[in-house]
Protein backbone atom coordinates (compact mmCIF):
# COMPACT_ATOMS: atom_id res chain seq x y z
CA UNK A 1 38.21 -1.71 69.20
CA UNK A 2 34.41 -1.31 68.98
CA UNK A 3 33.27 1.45 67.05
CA UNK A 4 31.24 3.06 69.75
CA UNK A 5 34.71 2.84 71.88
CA UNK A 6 36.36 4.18 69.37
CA UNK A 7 33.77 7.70 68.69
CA UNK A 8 32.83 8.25 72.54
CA UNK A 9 35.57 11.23 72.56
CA UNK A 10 33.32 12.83 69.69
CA UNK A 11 30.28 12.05 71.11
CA UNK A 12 31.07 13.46 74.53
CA UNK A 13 32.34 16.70 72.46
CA UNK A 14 29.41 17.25 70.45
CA UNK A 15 26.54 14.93 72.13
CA UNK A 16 24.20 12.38 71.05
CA UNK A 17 21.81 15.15 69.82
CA UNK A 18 23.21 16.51 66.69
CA UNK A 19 25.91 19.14 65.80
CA UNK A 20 27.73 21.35 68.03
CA UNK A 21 26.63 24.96 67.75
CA UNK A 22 30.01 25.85 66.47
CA UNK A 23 30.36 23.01 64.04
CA UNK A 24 26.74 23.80 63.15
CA UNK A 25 27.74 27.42 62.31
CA UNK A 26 30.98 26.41 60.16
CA UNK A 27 28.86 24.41 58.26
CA UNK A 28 25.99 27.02 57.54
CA UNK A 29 28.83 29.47 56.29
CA UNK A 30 30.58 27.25 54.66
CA UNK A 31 27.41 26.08 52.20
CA UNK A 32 26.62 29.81 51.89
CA UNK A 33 29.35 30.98 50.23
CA UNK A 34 29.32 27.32 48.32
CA UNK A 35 25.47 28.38 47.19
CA UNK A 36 26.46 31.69 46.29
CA UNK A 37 29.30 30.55 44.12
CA UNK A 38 27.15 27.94 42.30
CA UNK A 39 24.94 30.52 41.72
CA UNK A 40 26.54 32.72 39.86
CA UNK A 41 26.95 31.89 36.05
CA UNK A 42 30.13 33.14 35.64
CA UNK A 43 32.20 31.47 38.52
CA UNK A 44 30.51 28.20 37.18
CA UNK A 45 31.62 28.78 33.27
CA UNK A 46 35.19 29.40 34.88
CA UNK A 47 35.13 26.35 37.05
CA UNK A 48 33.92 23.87 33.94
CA UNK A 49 36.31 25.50 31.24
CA UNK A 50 39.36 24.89 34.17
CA UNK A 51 37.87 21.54 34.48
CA UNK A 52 37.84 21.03 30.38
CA UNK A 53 41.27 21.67 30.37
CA UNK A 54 42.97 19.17 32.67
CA UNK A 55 40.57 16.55 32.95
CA UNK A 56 41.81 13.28 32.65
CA UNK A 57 38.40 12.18 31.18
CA UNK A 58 35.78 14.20 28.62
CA UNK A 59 33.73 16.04 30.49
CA UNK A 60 30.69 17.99 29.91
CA UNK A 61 28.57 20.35 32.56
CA UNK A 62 24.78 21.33 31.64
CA UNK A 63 21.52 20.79 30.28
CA UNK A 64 18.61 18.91 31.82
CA UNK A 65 21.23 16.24 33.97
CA UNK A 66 20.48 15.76 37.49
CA UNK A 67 24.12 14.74 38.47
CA UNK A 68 26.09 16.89 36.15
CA UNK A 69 23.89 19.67 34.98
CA UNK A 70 20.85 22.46 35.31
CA UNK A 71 18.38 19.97 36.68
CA UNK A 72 21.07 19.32 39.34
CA UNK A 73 21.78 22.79 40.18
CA UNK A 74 18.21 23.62 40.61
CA UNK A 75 17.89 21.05 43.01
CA UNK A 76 20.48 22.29 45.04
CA UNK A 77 19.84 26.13 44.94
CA UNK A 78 15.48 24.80 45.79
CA UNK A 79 16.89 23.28 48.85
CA UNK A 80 19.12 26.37 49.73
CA UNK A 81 16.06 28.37 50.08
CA UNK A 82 15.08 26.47 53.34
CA UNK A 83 18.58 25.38 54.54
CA UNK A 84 20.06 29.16 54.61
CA UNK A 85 16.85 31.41 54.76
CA UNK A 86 14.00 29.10 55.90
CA UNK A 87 12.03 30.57 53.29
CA UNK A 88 10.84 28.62 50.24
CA UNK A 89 10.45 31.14 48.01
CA UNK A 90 14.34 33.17 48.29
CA UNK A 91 15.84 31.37 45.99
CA UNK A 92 13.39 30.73 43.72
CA UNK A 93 14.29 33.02 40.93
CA UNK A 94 17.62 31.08 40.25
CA UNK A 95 16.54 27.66 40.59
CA UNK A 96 13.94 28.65 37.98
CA UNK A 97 16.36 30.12 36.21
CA UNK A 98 18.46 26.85 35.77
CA UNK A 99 15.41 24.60 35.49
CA UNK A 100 14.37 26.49 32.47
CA UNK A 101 17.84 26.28 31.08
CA UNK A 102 17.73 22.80 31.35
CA UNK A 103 14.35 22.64 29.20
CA UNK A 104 16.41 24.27 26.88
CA UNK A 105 18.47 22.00 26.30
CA UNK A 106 16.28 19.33 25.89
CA UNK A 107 14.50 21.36 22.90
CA UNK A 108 18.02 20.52 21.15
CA UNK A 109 18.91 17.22 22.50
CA UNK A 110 15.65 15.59 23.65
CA UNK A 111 15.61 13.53 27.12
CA UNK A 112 15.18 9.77 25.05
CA UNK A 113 16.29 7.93 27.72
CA UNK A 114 14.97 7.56 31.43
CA UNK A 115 18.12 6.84 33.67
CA UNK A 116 18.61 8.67 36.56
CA UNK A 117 21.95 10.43 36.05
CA UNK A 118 21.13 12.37 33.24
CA UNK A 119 17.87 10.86 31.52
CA UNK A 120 14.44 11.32 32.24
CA UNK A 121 14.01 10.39 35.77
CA UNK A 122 16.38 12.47 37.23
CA UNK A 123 15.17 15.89 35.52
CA UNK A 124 11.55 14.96 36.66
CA UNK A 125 12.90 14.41 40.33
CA UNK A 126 14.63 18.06 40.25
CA UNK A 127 11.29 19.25 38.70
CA UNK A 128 9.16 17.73 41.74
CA UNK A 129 10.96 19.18 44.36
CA UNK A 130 10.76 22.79 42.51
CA UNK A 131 6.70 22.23 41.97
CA UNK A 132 6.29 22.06 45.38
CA UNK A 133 7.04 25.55 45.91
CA UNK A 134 6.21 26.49 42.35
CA UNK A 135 2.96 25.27 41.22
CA UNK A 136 3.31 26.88 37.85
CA UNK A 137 5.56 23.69 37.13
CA UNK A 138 3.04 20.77 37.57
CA UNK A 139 1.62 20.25 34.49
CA UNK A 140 5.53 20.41 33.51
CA UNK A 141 6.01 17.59 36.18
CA UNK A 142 2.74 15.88 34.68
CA UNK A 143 4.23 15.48 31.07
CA UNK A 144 7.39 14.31 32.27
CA UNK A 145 6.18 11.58 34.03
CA UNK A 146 3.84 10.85 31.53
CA UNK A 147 6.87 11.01 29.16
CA UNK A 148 9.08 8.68 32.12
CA UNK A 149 6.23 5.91 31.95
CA UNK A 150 6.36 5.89 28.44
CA UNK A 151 10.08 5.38 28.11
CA UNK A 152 9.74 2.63 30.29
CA UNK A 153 7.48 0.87 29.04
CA UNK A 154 8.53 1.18 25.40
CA UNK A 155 12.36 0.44 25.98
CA UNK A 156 13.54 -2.69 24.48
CA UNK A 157 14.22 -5.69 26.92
CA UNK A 158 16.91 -5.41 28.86
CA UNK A 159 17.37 -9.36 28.82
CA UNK A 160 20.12 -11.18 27.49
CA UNK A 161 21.41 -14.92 27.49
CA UNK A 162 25.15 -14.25 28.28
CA UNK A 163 24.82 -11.15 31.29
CA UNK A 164 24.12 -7.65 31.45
CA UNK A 165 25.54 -4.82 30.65
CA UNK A 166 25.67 -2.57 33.80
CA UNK A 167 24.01 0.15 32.34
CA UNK A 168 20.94 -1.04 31.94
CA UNK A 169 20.09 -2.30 35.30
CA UNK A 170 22.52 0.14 37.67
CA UNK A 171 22.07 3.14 39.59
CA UNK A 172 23.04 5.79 37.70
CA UNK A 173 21.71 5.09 34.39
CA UNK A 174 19.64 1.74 34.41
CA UNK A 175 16.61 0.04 36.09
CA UNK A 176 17.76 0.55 39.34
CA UNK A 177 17.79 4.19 39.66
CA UNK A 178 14.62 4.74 37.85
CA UNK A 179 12.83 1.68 40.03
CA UNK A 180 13.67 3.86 42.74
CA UNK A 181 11.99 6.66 41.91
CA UNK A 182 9.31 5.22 40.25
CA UNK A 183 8.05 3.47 44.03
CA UNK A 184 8.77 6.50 45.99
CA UNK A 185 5.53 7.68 44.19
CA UNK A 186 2.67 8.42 46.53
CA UNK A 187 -0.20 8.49 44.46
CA UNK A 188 1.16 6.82 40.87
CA UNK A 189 -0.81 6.08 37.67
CA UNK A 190 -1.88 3.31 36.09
CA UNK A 191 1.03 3.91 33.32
CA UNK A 192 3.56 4.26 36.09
CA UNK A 193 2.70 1.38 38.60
CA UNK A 194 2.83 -0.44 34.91
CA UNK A 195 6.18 0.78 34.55
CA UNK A 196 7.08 -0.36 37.99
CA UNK A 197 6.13 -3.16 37.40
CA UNK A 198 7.89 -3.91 33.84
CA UNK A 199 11.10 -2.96 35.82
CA UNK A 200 10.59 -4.69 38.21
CA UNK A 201 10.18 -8.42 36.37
CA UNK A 202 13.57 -7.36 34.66
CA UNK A 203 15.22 -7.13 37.87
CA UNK A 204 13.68 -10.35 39.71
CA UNK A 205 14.81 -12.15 35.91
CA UNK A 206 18.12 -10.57 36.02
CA UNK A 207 18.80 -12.03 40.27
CA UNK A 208 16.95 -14.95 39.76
CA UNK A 209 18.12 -17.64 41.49
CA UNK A 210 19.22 -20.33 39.29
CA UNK A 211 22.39 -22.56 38.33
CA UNK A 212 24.40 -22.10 36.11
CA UNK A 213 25.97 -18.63 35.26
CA UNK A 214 24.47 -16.16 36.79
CA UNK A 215 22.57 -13.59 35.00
CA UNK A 216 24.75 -10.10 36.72
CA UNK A 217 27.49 -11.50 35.02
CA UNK A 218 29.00 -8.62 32.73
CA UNK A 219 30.92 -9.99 29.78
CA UNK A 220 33.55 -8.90 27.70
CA UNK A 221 31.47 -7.71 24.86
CA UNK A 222 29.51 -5.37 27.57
CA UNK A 223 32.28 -4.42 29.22
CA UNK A 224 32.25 -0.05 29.83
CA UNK A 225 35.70 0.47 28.31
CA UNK A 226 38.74 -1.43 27.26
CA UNK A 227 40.72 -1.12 30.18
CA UNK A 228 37.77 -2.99 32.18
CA UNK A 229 38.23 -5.87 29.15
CA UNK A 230 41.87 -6.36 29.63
CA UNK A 231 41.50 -6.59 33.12
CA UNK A 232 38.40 -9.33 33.37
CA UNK A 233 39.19 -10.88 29.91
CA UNK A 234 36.50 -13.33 31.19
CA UNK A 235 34.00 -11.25 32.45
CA UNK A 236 33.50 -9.94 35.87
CA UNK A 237 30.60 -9.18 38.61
CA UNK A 238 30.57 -5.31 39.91
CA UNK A 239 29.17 -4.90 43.33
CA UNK A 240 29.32 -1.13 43.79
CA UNK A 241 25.75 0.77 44.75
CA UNK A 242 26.41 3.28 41.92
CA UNK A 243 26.82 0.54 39.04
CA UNK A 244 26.89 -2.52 40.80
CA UNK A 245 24.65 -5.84 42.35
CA UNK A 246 24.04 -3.21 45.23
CA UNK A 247 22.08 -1.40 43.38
CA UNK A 248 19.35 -3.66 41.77
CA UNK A 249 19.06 -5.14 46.06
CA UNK A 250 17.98 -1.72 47.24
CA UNK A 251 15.91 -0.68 44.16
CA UNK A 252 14.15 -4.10 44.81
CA UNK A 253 14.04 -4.19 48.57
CA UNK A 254 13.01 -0.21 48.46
CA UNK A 255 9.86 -1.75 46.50
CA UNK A 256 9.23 -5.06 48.27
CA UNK A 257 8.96 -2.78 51.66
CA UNK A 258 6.48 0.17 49.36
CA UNK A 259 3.76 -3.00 49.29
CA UNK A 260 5.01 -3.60 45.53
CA UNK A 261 4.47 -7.85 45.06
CA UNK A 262 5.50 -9.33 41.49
CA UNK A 263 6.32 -13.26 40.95
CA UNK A 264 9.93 -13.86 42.46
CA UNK A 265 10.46 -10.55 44.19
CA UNK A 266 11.09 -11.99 47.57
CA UNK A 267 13.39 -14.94 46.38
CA UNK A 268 15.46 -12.42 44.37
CA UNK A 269 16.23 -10.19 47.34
CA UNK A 270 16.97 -13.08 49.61
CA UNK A 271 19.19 -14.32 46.55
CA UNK A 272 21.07 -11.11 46.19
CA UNK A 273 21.58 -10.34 49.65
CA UNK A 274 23.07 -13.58 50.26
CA UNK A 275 25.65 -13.94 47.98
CA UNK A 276 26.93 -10.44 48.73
CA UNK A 277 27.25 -11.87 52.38
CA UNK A 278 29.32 -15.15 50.71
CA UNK A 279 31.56 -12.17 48.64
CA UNK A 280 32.73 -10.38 50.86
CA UNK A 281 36.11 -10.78 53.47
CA UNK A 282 37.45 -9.08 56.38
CA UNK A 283 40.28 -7.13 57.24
CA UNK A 284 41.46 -6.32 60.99
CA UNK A 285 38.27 -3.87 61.05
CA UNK A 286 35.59 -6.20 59.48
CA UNK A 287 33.93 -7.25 57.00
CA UNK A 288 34.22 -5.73 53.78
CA UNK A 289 33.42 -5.14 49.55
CA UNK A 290 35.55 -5.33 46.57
CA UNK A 291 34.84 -3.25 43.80
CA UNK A 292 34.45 -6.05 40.89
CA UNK A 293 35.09 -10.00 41.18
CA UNK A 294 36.98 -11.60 38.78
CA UNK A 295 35.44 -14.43 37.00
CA UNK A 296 37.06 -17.48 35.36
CA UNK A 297 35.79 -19.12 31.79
CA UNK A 298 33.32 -21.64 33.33
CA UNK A 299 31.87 -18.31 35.00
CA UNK A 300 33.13 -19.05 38.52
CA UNK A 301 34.80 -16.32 40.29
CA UNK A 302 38.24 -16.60 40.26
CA UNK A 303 40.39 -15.81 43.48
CA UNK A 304 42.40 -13.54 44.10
CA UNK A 305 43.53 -10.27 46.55
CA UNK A 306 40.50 -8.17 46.92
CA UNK A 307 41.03 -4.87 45.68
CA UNK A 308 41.43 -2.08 47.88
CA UNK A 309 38.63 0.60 47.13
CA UNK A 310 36.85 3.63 48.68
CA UNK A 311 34.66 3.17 51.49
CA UNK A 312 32.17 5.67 49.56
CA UNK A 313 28.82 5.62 48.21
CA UNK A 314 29.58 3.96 44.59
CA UNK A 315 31.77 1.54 46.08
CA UNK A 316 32.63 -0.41 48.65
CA UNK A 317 31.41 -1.59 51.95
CA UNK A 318 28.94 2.00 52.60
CA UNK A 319 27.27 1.53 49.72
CA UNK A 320 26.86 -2.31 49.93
CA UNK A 321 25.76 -2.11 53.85
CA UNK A 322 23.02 0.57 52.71
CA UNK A 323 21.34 -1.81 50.45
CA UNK A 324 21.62 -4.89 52.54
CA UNK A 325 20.11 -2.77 55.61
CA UNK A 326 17.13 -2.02 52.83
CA UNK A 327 16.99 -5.67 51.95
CA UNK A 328 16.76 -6.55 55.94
CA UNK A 329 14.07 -3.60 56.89
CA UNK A 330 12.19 -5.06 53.82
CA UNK A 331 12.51 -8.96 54.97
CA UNK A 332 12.15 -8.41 58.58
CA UNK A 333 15.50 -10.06 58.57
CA UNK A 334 17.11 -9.26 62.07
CA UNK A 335 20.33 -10.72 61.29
CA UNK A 336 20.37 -8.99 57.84
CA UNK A 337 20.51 -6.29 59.73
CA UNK A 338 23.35 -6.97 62.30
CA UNK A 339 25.33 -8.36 59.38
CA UNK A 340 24.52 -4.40 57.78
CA UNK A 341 25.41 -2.18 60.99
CA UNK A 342 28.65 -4.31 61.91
CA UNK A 343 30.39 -3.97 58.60
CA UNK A 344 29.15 0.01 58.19
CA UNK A 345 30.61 0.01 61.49
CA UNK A 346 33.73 -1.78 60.80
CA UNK A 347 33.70 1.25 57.77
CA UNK A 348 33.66 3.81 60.40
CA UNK A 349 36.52 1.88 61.85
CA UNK A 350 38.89 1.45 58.44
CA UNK A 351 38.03 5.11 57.77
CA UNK A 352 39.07 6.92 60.77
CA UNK A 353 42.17 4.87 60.46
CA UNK A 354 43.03 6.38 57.67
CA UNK A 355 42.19 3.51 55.38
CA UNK A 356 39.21 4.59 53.43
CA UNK A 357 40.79 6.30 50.48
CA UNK A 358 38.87 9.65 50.52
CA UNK A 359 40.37 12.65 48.83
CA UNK A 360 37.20 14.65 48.59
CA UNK A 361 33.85 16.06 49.64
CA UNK A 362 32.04 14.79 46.88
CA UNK A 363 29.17 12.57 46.93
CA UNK A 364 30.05 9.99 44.84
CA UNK A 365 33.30 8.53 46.12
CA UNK A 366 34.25 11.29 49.14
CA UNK A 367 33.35 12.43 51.89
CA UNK A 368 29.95 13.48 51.68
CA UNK A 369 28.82 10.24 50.19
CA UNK A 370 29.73 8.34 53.41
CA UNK A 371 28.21 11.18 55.32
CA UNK A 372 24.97 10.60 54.11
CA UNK A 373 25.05 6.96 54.56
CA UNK A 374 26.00 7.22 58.52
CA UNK A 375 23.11 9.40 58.83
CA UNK A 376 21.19 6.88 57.52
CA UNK A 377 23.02 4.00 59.64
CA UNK A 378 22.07 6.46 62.59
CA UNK A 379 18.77 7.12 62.06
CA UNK A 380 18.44 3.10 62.25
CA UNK A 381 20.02 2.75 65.84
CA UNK A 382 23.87 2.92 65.16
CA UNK A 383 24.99 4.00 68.12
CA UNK A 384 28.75 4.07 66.20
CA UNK A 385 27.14 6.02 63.03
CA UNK A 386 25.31 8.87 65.55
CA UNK A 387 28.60 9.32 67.27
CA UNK A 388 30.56 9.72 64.12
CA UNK A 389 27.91 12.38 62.43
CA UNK A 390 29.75 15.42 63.87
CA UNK A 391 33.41 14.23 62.70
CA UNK A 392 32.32 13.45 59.49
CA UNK A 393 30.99 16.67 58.77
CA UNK A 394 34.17 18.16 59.99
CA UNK A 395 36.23 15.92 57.22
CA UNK A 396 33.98 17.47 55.03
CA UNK A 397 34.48 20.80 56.22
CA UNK A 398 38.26 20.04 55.61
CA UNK A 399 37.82 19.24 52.40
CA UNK A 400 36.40 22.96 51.59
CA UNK A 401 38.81 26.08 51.04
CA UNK A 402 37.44 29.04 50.20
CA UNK A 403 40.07 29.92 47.78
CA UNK A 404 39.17 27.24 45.34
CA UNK A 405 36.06 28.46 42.84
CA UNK A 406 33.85 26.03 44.37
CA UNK A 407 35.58 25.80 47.84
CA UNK A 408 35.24 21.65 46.67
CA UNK A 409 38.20 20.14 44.18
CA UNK A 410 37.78 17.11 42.80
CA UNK A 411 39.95 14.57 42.90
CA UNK A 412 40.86 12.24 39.85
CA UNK A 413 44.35 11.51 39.71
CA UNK A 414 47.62 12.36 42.35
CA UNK A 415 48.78 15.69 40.29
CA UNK A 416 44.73 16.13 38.84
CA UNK A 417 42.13 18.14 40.77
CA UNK A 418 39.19 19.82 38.75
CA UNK A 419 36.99 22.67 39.87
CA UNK A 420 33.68 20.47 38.83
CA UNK A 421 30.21 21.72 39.69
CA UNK A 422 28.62 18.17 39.43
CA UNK A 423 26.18 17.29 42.00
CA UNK A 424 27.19 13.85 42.08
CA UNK A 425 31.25 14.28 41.63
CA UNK A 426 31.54 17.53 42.46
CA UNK A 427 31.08 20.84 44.28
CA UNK A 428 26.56 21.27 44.24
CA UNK A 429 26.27 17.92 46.26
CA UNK A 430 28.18 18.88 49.15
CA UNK A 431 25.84 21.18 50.67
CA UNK A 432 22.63 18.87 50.19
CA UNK A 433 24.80 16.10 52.20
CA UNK A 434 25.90 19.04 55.01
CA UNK A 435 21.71 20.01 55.24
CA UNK A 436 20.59 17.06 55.82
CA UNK A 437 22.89 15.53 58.67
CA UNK A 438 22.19 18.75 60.25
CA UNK A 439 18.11 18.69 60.05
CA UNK A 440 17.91 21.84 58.04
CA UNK A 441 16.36 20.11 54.54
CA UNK A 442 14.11 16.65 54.20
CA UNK A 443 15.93 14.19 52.98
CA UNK A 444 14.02 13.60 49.84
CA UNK A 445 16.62 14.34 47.18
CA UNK A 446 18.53 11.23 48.45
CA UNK A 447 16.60 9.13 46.29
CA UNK A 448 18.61 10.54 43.49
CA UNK A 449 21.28 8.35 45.16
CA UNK A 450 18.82 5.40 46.36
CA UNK A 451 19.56 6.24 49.59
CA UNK A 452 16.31 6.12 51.62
């Protein structure tokens, strides 16, 4: 059934135009008492010690983080002001507040590294948006992107002869994410188009066309964890946005299309794009992503089942279709971009049949992630995405009760759901994702996510 067949009941509830009033209004309540829960210091120490206590992994909340700390939570409470109030200024006290605390924290443990997630870049993001409102904060801003440029530029290659090790060139932590931010820039230094331009040459080396192995290749000995090891005992290729092939396409198409031109740029997106297009299958909805491919010892990739993931923003096909529509806006590439709507489309599809495996409202693998992706599939003609806006925002909806801490659990095994503040996994995402789609905030802070 074609996906604009398959929403026309929800558009002809809630029209092409946006949000019903009443769905509007749920919303606006719903991220009030979220804002006024993440607000308070106390609720939040509750919800991370809960959290500490039957997580399945170590986890940590705080300090100058963008996805899972202060920096984060400023971000979030900045926005508030204009989503709730439509005043800059009403909410400035606590998203000062958390800033500071986040400077803090980096008098102890000093930001040394520029990743997105929880280095550099991401702090100086969250400090952006706040010096627009506070001016008191620019020379602040001004050091730390003196201090990003510098990181950049000083940080050892990121080359090596046998792969990569995701870190270094993904999303959340790598050349990717920072990329990103570094070309959204409107008026950049010298230091920082240098830096730009450092990262870049990494990333055109690292998707180079060429035969032989190719370069994404993660091998055992850079390998994040031993489970991943006994699983790809020769290696594997991750294709996720968050850590995965996706990620390096839209940091590099976001900067081919922002007028950036180093040797091999082109080639590499046309490179990358492609053999996501030869790696991926269909199902009786479309076309869709793995998470990882296998790999055999020669370096070929091995066949076998695709895995069945989430259709979320880390992984699988949202994620993917987001970067290849950056890679086709930035190429001119009209069949790119056919190729990009059909298979978000065929998402759409697999989700609302109950085959997308979300369990939250997070941004990072739930609800909120693909929510912010169909906006951005709508915004570029979807007919399917615009249609689906208002029932995705309900899911969301679902997926807060007011009688959890943060109305938003996290979910991380069957019998394990944490109360975690996170912006990226948990609760202080959600409302940024539920502003947007609804026109009340810019949609700046996606580049935290390299969603543009």
């Amino acid at each position: 059934m074609p996906a604009s067949d398959l929403f026309s009941e929800h558009a002809a509830v809630h029209g092409e135009e946006g949000l019903s009033p009443a769905l509007a209004e749920r919303a606006r309540r719903t991220t009030q008492v979220m804002v006024e829960r993440l607000a308070d210091e106390r609720v939040v120490a509750e919800a991370v010690r809960r959290t500490k206590a039957v997580s399945k992994y170590p986890f940590e909340w705080g300090g100058p983080g963008l996805y899972g700390g202060h920096a984060g939570m400023a971000l979030v409470l900045c926005y508030a002001a204009a989503a709730l109030t439509g005043e800059a200024g009403a909410r400035r006290a606590p998203a000062l507040r958390l800033i500071q605390e986040a400077a803090r924290h980096t008098r102890k443990a000093p930001l040394i590294l520029p990743g997105l997630g929880s280095g550099t870049t991401g702090m100086t993001l969250a400090v952006e948006r706040l010096a627009a409102d506070e001016p008191r904060l620019l020379p602040v801003l001004r050091r730390l992107r003196e201090t990003l440029s510098e990181q950049v530029l000083q940080a050892p290659s990121r080359r090596a002869g046998d792969g990569v090790s995701p870190g270094t060139y993904d999303v959340v932590s790598g050349a990717a994410g920072v990329l990103g931010y570094l070309t959204s820039l409107t008026e950049p230094s010298s230091r920082e188009r240098e830096a730009a331009a450092r990262l870049l040459d990494d990333l055109v080396w690292m998707c180079d066309p060429r035969e032989g192995r190719a370069r994404w290749q993660v091998p055992p000995r850079l390998m994040p964890g031993r489970d991943r090891a006994e699983e790809f005992p020769h290696g594997y290729v991750d294709l996720g946005l968050a850590h995965g092939l996706a990620g390096p396409l839209a940091a590099l198409s976001l900067a081919w299309a922002r007028g950036h031109r180093r040797p091999g740029l082109r080639p590499a997106v046309e490179h990358v794009a492609a053999f996501l297009l030869e790696t991926s299958d269909h199902d009786a909805y479309g076309r869709r992503w793995p998470r990882w491919l296998a790999l055999t010892p020669s370096g070929a990739i091995q066949e076998r089942p695709p895995q069945a993931g989430h259709e979320s923003w880390c992984y699988g096909t949202p994620g993917i279709t987001s970067a290849l529509l950056d890679a086709a806006e930035a190429l001119g590439d009209r069949a790119l971009r056919a190729v990009a709507v059909d298979a978000f489309e065929a998402a759409l599809r697999r989700v609302f049949a109950g085959h997308g495996h979300l369990v939250s409202a997070s941004l990072c693998h739930g609800w909120s992630g693909l929510l912010i992706v169909c906006g951005k599939f709508a915004r570029a003609g979807s007919v399917a995405a615009r249609s689906a806006l208002p029932s995705l925002v309900e899911r969301v909806l679902d997926a807060c009760d007011a009688a959890n801490p943060l109305l938003v659990k996290e979910f991380q095994a069957p019998d394990v759901y944490t109360d975690n503040p996170d912006l990226l996994d948990g609760a202080a995402g959600v409302p940024l994702a539920l502003w947007t789609v609804s026109g009340s905030i810019d949609d700046e802070w996606q580049r935290s996510l390299l969603i543009r």
